[in-house]
C-alpha atoms as a PDB file:
ATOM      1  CA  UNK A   1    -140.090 -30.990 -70.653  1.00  0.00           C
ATOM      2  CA  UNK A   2    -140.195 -34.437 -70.129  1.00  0.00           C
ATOM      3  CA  UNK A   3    -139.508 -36.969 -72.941  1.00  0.00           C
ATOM      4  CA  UNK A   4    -142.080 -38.995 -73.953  1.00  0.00           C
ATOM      5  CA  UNK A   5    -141.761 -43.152 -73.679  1.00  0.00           C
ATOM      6  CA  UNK A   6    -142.110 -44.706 -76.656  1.00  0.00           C
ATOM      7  CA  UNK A   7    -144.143 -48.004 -76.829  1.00  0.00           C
ATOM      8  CA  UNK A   8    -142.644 -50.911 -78.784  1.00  0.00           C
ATOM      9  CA  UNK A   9    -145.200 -53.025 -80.118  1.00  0.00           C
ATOM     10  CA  UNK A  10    -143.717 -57.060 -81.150  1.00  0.00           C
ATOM     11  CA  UNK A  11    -143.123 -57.429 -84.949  1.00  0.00           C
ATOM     12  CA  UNK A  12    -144.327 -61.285 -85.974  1.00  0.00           C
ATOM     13  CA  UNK A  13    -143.183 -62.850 -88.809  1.00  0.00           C
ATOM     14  CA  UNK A  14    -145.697 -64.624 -91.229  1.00  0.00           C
ATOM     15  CA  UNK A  15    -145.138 -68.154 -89.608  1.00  0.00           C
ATOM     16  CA  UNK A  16    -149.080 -69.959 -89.056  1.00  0.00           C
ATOM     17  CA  UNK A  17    -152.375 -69.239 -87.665  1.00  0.00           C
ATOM     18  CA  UNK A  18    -154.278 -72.001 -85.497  1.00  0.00           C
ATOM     19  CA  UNK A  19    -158.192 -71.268 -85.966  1.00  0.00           C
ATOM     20  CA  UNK A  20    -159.928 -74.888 -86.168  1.00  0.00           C
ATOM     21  CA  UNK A  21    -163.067 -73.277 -86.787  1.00  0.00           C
ATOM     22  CA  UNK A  22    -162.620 -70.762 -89.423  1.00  0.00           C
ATOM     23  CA  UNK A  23    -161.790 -71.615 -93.373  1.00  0.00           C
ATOM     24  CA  UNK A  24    -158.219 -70.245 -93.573  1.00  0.00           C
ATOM     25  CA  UNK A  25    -157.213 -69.744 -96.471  1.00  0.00           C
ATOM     26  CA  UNK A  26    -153.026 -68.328 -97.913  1.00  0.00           C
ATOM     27  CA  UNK A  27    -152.764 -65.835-100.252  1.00  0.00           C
ATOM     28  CA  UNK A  28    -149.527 -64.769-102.218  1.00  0.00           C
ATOM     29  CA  UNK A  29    -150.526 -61.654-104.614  1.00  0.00           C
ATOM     30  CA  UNK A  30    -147.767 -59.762-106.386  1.00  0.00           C
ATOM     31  CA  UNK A  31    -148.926 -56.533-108.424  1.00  0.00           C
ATOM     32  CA  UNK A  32    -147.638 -53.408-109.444  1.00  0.00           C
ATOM     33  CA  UNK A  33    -146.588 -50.924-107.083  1.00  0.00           C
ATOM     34  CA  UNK A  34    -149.347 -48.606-107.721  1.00  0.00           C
ATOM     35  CA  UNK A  35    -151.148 -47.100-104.801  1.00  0.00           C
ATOM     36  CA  UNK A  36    -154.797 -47.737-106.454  1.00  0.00           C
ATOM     37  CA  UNK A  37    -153.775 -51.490-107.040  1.00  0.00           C
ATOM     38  CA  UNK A  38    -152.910 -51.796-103.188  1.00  0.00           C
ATOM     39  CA  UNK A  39    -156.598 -50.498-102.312  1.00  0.00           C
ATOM     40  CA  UNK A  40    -157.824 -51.903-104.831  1.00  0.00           C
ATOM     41  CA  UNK A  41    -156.969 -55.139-103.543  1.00  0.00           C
ATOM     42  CA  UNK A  42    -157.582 -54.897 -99.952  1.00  0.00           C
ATOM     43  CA  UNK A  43    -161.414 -52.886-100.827  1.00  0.00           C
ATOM     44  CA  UNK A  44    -162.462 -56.272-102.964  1.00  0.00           C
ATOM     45  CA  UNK A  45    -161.588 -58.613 -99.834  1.00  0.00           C
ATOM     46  CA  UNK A  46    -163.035 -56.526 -96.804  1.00  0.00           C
ATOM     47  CA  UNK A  47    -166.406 -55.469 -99.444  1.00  0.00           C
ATOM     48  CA  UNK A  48    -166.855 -59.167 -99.274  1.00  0.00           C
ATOM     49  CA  UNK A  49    -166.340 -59.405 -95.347  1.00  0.00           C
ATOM     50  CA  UNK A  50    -163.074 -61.159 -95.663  1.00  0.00           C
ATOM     51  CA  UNK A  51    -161.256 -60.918 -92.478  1.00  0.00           C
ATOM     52  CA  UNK A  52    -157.472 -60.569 -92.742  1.00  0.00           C
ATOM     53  CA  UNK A  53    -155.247 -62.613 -89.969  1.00  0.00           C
ATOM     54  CA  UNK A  54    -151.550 -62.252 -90.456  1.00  0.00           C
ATOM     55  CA  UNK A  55    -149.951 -60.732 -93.378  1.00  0.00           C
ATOM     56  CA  UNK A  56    -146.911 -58.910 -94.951  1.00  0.00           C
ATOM     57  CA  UNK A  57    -146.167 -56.391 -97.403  1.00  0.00           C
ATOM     58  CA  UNK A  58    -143.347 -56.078 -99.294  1.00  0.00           C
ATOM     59  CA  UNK A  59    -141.668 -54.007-102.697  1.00  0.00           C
ATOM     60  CA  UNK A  60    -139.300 -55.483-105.295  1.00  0.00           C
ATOM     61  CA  UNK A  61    -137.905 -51.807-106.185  1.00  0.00           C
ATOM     62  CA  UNK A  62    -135.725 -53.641-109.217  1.00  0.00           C
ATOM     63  CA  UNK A  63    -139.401 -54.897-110.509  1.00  0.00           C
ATOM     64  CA  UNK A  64    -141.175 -52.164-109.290  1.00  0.00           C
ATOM     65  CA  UNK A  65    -143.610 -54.692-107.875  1.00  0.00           C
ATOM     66  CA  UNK A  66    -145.221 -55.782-104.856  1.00  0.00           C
ATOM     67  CA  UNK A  67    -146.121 -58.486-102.864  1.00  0.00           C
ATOM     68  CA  UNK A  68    -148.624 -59.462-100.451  1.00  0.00           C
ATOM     69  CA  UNK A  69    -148.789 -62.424 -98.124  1.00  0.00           C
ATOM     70  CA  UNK A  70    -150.702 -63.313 -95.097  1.00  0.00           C
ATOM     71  CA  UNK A  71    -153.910 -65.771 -94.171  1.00  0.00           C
ATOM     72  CA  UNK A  72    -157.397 -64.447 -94.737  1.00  0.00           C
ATOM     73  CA  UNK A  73    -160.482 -66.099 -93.194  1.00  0.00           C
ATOM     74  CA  UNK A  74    -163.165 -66.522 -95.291  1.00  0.00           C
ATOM     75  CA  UNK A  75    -166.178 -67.870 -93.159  1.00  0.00           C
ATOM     76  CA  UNK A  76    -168.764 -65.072 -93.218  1.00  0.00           C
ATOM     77  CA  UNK A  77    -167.508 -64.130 -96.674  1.00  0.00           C
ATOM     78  CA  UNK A  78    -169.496 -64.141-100.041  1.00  0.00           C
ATOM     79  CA  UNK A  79    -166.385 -65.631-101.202  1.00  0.00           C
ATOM     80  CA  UNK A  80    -166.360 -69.699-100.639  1.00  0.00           C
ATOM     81  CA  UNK A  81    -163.819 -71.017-102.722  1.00  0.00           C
ATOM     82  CA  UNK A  82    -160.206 -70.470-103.225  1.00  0.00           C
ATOM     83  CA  UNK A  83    -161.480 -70.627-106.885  1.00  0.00           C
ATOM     84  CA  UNK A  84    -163.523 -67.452-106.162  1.00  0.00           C
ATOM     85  CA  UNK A  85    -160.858 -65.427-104.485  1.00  0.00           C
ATOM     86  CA  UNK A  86    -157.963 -66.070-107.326  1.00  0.00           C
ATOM     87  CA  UNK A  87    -161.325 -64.918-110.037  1.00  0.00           C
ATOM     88  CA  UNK A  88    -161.938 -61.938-107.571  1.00  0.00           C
ATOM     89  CA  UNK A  89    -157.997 -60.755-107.561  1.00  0.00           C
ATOM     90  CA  UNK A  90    -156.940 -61.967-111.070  1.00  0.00           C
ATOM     91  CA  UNK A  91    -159.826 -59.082-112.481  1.00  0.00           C
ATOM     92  CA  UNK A  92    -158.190 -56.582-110.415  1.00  0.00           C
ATOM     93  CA  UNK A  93    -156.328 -54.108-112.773  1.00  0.00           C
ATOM     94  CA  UNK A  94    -152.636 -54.424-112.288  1.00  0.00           C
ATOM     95  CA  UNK A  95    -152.496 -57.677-110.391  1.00  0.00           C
ATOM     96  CA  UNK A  96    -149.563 -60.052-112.075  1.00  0.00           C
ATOM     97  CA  UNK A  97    -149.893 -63.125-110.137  1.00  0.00           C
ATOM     98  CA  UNK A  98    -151.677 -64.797-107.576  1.00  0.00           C
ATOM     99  CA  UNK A  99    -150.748 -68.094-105.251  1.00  0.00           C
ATOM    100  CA  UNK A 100    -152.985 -69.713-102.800  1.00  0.00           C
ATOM    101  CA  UNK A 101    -152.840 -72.538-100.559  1.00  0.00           C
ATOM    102  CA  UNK A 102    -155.503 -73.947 -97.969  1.00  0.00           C
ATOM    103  CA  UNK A 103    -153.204 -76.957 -97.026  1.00  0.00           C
ATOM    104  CA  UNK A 104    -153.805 -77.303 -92.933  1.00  0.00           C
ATOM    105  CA  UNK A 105    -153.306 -79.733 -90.289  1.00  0.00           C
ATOM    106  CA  UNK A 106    -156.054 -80.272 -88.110  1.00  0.00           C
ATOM    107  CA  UNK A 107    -157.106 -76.433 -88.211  1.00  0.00           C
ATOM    108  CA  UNK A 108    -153.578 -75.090 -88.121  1.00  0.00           C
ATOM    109  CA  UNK A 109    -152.187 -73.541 -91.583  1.00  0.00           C
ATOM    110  CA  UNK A 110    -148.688 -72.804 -92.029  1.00  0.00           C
ATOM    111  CA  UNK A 111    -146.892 -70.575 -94.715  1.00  0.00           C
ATOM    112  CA  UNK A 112    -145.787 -72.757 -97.796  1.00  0.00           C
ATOM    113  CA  UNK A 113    -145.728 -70.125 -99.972  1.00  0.00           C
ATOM    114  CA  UNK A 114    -142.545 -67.783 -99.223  1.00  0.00           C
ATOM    115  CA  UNK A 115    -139.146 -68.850 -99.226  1.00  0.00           C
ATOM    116  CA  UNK A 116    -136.829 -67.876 -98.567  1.00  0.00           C
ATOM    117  CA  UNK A 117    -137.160 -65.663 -95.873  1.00  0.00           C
ATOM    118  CA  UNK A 118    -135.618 -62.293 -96.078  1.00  0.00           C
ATOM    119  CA  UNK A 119    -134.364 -59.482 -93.937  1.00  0.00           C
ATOM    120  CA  UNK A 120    -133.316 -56.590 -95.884  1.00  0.00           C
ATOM    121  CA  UNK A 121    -132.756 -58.151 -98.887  1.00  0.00           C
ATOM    122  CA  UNK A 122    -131.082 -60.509 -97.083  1.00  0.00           C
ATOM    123  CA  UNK A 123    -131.096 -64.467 -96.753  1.00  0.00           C
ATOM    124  CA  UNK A 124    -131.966 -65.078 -93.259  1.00  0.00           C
ATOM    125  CA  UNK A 125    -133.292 -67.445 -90.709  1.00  0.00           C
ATOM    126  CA  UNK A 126    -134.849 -67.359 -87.098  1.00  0.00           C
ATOM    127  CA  UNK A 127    -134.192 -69.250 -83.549  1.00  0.00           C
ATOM    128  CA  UNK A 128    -136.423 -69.187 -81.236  1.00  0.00           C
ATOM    129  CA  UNK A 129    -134.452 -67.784 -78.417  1.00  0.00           C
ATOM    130  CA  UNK A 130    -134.980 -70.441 -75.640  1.00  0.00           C
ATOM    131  CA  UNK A 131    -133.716 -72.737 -78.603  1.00  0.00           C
ATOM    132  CA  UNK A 132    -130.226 -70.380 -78.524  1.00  0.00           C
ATOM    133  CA  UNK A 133    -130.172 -70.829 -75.200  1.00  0.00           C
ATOM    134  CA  UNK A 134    -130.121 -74.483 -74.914  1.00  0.00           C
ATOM    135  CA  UNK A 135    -127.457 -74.736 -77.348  1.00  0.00           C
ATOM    136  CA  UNK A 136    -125.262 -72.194 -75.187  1.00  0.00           C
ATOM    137  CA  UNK A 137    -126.447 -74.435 -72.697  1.00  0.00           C
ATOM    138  CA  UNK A 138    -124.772 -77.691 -74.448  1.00  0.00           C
ATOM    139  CA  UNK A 139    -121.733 -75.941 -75.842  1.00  0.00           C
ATOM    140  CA  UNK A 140    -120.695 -74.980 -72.226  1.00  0.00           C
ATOM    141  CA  UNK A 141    -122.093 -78.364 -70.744  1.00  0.00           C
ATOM    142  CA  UNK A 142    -119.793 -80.145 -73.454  1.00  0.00           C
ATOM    143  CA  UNK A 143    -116.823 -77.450 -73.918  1.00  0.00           C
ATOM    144  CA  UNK A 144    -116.275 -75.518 -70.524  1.00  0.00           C
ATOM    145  CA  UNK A 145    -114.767 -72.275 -70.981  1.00  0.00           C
ATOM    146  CA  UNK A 146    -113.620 -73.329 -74.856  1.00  0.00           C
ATOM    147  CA  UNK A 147    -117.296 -72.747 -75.596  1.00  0.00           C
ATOM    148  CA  UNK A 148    -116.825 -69.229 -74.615  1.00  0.00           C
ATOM    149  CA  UNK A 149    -114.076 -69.113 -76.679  1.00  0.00           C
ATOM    150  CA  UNK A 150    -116.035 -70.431 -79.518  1.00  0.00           C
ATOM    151  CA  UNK A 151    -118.600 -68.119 -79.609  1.00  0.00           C
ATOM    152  CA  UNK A 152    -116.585 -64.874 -78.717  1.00  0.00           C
ATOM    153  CA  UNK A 153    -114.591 -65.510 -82.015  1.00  0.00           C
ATOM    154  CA  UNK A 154    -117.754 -66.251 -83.772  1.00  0.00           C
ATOM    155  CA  UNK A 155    -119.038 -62.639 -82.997  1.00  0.00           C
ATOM    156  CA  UNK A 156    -115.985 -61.137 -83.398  1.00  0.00           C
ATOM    157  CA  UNK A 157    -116.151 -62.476 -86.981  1.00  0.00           C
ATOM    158  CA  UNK A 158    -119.616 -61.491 -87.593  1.00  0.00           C
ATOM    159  CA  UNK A 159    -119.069 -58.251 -86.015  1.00  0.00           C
ATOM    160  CA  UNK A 160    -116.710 -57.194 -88.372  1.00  0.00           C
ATOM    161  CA  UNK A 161    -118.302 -58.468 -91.332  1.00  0.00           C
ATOM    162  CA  UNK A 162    -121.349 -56.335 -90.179  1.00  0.00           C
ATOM    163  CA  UNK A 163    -119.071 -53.157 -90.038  1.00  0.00           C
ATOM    164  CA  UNK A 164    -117.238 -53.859 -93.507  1.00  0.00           C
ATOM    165  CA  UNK A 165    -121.000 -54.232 -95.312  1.00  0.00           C
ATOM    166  CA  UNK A 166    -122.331 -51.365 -93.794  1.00  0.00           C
ATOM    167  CA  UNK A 167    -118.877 -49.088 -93.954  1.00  0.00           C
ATOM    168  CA  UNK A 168    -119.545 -50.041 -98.142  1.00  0.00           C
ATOM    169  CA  UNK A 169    -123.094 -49.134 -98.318  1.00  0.00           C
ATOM    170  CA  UNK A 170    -122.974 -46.066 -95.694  1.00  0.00           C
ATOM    171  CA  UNK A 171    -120.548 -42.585 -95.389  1.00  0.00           C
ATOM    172  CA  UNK A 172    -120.912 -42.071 -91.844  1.00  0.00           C
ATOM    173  CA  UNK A 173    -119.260 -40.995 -89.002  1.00  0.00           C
ATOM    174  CA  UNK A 174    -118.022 -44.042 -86.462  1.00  0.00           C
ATOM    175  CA  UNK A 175    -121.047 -42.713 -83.683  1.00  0.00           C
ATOM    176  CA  UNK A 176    -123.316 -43.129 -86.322  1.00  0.00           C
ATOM    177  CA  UNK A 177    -122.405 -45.995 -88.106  1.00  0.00           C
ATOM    178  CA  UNK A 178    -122.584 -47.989 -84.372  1.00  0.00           C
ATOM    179  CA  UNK A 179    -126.304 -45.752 -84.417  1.00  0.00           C
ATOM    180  CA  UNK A 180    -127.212 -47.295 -87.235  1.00  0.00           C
ATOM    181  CA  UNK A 181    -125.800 -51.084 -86.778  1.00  0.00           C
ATOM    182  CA  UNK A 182    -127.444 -50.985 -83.435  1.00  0.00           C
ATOM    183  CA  UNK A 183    -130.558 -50.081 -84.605  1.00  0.00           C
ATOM    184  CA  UNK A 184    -130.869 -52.865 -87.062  1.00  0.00           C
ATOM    185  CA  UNK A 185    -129.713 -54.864 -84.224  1.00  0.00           C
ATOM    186  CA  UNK A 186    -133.283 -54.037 -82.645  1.00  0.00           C
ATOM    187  CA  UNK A 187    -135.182 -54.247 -86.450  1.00  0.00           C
ATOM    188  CA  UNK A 188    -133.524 -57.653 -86.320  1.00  0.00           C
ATOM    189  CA  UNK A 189    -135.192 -58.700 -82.900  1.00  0.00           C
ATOM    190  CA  UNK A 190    -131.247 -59.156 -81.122  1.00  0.00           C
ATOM    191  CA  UNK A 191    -131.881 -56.498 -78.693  1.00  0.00           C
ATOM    192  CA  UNK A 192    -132.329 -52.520 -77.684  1.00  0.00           C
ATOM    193  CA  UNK A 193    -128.908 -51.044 -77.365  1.00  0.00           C
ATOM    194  CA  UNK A 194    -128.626 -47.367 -76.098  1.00  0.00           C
ATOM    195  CA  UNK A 195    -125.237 -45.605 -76.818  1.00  0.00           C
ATOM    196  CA  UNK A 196    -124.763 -44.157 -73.175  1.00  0.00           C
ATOM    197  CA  UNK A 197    -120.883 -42.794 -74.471  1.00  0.00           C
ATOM    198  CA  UNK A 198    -118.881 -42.381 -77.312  1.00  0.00           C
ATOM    199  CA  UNK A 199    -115.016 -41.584 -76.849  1.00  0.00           C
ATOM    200  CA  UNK A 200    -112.031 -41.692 -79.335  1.00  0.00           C
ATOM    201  CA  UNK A 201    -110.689 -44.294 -76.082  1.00  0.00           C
ATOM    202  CA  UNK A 202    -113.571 -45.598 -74.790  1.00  0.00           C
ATOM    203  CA  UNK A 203    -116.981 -46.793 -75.324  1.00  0.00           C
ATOM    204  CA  UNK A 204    -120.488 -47.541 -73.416  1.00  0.00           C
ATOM    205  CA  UNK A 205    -123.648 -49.155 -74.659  1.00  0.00           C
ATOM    206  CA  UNK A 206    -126.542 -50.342 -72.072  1.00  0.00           C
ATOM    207  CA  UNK A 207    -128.114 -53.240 -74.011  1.00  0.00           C
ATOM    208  CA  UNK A 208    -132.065 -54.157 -73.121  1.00  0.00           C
ATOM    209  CA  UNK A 209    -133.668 -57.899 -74.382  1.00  0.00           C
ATOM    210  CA  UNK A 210    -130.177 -59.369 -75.273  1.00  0.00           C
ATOM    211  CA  UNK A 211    -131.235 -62.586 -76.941  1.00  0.00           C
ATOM    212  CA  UNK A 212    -127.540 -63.907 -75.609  1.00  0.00           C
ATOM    213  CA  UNK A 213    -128.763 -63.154 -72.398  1.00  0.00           C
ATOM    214  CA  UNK A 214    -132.369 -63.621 -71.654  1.00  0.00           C
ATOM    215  CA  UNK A 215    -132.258 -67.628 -71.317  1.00  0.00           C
ATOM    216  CA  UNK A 216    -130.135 -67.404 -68.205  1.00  0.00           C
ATOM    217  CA  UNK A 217    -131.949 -63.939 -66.267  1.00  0.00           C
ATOM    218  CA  UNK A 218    -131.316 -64.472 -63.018  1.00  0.00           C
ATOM    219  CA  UNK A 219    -130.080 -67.475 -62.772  1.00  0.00           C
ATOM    220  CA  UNK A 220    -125.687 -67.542 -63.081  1.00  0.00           C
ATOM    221  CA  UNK A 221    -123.294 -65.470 -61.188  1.00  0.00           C
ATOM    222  CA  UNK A 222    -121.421 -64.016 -63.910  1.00  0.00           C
ATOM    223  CA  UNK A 223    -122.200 -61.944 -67.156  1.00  0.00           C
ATOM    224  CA  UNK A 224    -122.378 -64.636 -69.686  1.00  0.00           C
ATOM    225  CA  UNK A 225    -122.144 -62.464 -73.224  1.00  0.00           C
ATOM    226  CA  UNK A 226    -119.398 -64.013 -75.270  1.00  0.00           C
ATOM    227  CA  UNK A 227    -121.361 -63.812 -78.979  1.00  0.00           C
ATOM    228  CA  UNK A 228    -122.709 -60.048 -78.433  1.00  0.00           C
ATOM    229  CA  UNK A 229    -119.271 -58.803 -76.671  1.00  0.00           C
ATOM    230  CA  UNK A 230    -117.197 -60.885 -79.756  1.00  0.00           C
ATOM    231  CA  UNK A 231    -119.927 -59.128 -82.137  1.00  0.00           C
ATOM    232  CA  UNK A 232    -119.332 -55.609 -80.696  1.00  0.00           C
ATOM    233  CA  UNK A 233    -115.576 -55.808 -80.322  1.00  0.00           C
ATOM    234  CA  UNK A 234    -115.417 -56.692 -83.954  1.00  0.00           C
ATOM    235  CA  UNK A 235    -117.549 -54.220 -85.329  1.00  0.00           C
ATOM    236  CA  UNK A 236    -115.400 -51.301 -83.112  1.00  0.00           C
ATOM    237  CA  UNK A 237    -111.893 -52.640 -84.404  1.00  0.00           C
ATOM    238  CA  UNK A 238    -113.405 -51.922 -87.519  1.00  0.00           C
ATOM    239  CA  UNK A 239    -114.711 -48.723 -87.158  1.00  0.00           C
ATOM    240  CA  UNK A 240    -111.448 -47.536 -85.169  1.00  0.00           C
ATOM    241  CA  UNK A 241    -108.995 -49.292 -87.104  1.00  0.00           C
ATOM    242  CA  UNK A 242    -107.615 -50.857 -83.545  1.00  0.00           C
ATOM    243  CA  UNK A 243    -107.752 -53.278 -81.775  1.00  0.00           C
ATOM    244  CA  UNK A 244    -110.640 -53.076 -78.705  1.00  0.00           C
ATOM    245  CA  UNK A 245    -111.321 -54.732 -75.437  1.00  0.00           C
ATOM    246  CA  UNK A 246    -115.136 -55.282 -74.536  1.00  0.00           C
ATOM    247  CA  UNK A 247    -116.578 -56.250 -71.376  1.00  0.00           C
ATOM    248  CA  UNK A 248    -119.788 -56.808 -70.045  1.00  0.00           C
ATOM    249  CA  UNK A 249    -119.907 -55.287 -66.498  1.00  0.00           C
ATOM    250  CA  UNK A 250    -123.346 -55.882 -66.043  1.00  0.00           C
ATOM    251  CA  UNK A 251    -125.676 -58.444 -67.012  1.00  0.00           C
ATOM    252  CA  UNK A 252    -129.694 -59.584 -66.945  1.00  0.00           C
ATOM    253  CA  UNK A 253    -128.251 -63.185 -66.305  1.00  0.00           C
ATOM    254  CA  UNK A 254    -126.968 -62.528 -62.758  1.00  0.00           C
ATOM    255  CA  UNK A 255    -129.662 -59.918 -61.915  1.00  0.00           C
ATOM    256  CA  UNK A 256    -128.661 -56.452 -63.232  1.00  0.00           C
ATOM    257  CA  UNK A 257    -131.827 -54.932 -64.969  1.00  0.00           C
ATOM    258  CA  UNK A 258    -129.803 -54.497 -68.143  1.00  0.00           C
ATOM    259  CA  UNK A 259    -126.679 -55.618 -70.052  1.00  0.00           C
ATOM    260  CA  UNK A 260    -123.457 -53.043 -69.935  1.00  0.00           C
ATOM    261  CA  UNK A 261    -120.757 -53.434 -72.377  1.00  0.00           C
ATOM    262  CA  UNK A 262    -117.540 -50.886 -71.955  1.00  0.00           C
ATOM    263  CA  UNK A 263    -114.997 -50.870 -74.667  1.00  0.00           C
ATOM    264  CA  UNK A 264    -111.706 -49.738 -74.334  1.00  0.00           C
ATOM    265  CA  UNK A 265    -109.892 -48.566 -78.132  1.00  0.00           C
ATOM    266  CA  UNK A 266    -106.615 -49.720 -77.343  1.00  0.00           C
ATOM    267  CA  UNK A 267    -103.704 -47.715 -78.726  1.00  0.00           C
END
């Protein structure tokens, strides 16, 4: 039987939307996290031929609430007025508060009403990753080889710091535990990492869309993964309780179709 491919669609973050000719308006709507208010909500906006653009969803399990976000364009819409949308949504049993913003520049409307941005609970931020690469670019422009010093130690830091959080929240085996950090490695846009083998001495992951990576496909004669390789030999010491060498042995940057790490668990 053969094993079906799965299709990975892109996951975009609520950032803008650039429509110069619509009336785009933001809408913030927390409620309680009641099935009927969700429909509720979104059957009063598309009964009035709202269109929706981007958006999120999100739950506050500790309030028991939840929270929608996105842009909505209103143009062929009974509703005209931001003061007619907050009237619609603020009659809608169970909604507990409601935001809106139609600040734009020149047709182009950009989120001002989340912050900060979270990623599993969790303060984060975002590069763009031809931004990362220029500043690879200028640390090894500037600092030689020290950069790759620099930013090996920085992953090796964060790697372990990754595998003490999750070895606190999870009870897992060590394959499952590098599963499961992998796998939010993906959720997290960083890359697709398979686990090709799994040894008490040694092992294998073949890494897809490496973020560290993609700025130079093609283009240098050597693997250049010092972050990733630093981030995966620090969450492995952890798991194993040893030290562990990591290598990249193949690389998008000087032409392989993928990244390969091998890790040796010394001792």
């Amino acid at each position: 039987m053969s094993s079906e491919v799965k299709k990975l669609n892109p996951k975009e973050v609520l950032c803008l939307e650039y429509l110069p000719n619509a009336k785009v308006i933001e809408w913030s709507v927390k409620a309680k996290n009641l099935p009927k208010v969700f429909n509720n909500i979104l059957n009063a906006l598309a009964e009035r031929d709202v269109r929706f653009l981007s958006g999120f969803q999100s739950i506050d399990w500790n309030e028991n609430t939840l929270l929608l976000g996105g842009f909505i364009d209103i143009s062929a819409s009974e509703i005209r007025t931001v003061e007619d949308l907050r009237n619609l949504l603020k009659n809608i049993e169970g909604v507990l508060e409601i935001n809106t913003s139609e600040q734009t520049f020149d047709g182009l409307i950009i989120d001002t009403l989340h912050f900060p941005l979270q990623v599993a609970g969790e303060r984060s931020f975002t590069f763009r990753v031809e931004t990362f690469g220029g500043i690879l670019k200028r640390l090894y422009d500037k600092f030689g080889t020290g950069a790759a010093v620099i930013l090996y130690e920085m992953g090796v830091a964060a790697g372990e710091s990754k595998a003490k959080s999750m070895m606190k929240k999870h009870r897992l085996d060590k394959l499952k535990m590098l599963k499961l950090t992998m796998a939010e490695r993906a959720a997290k846009g960083w890359c697709i990492a398979e686990v090709t083998e799994f040894t008490s001495k040694n092992v294998t992951l073949v890494v897809k869309e490496l973020f560290e990576c993609l700025p130079f496909k093609d283009k240098q004669e050597n693997a250049v993964s010092q972050f990733f390789r630093g981030y995966l030999a620090g969450l492995l010491r952890q798991l194993f309780n040893k030290d562990v060498a990591v290598t990249e042995v193949e690389c998008v940057a000087k032409g392989d179709a993928t990244c390969k790490f091998i890790a040796e668990v010394k001792g």
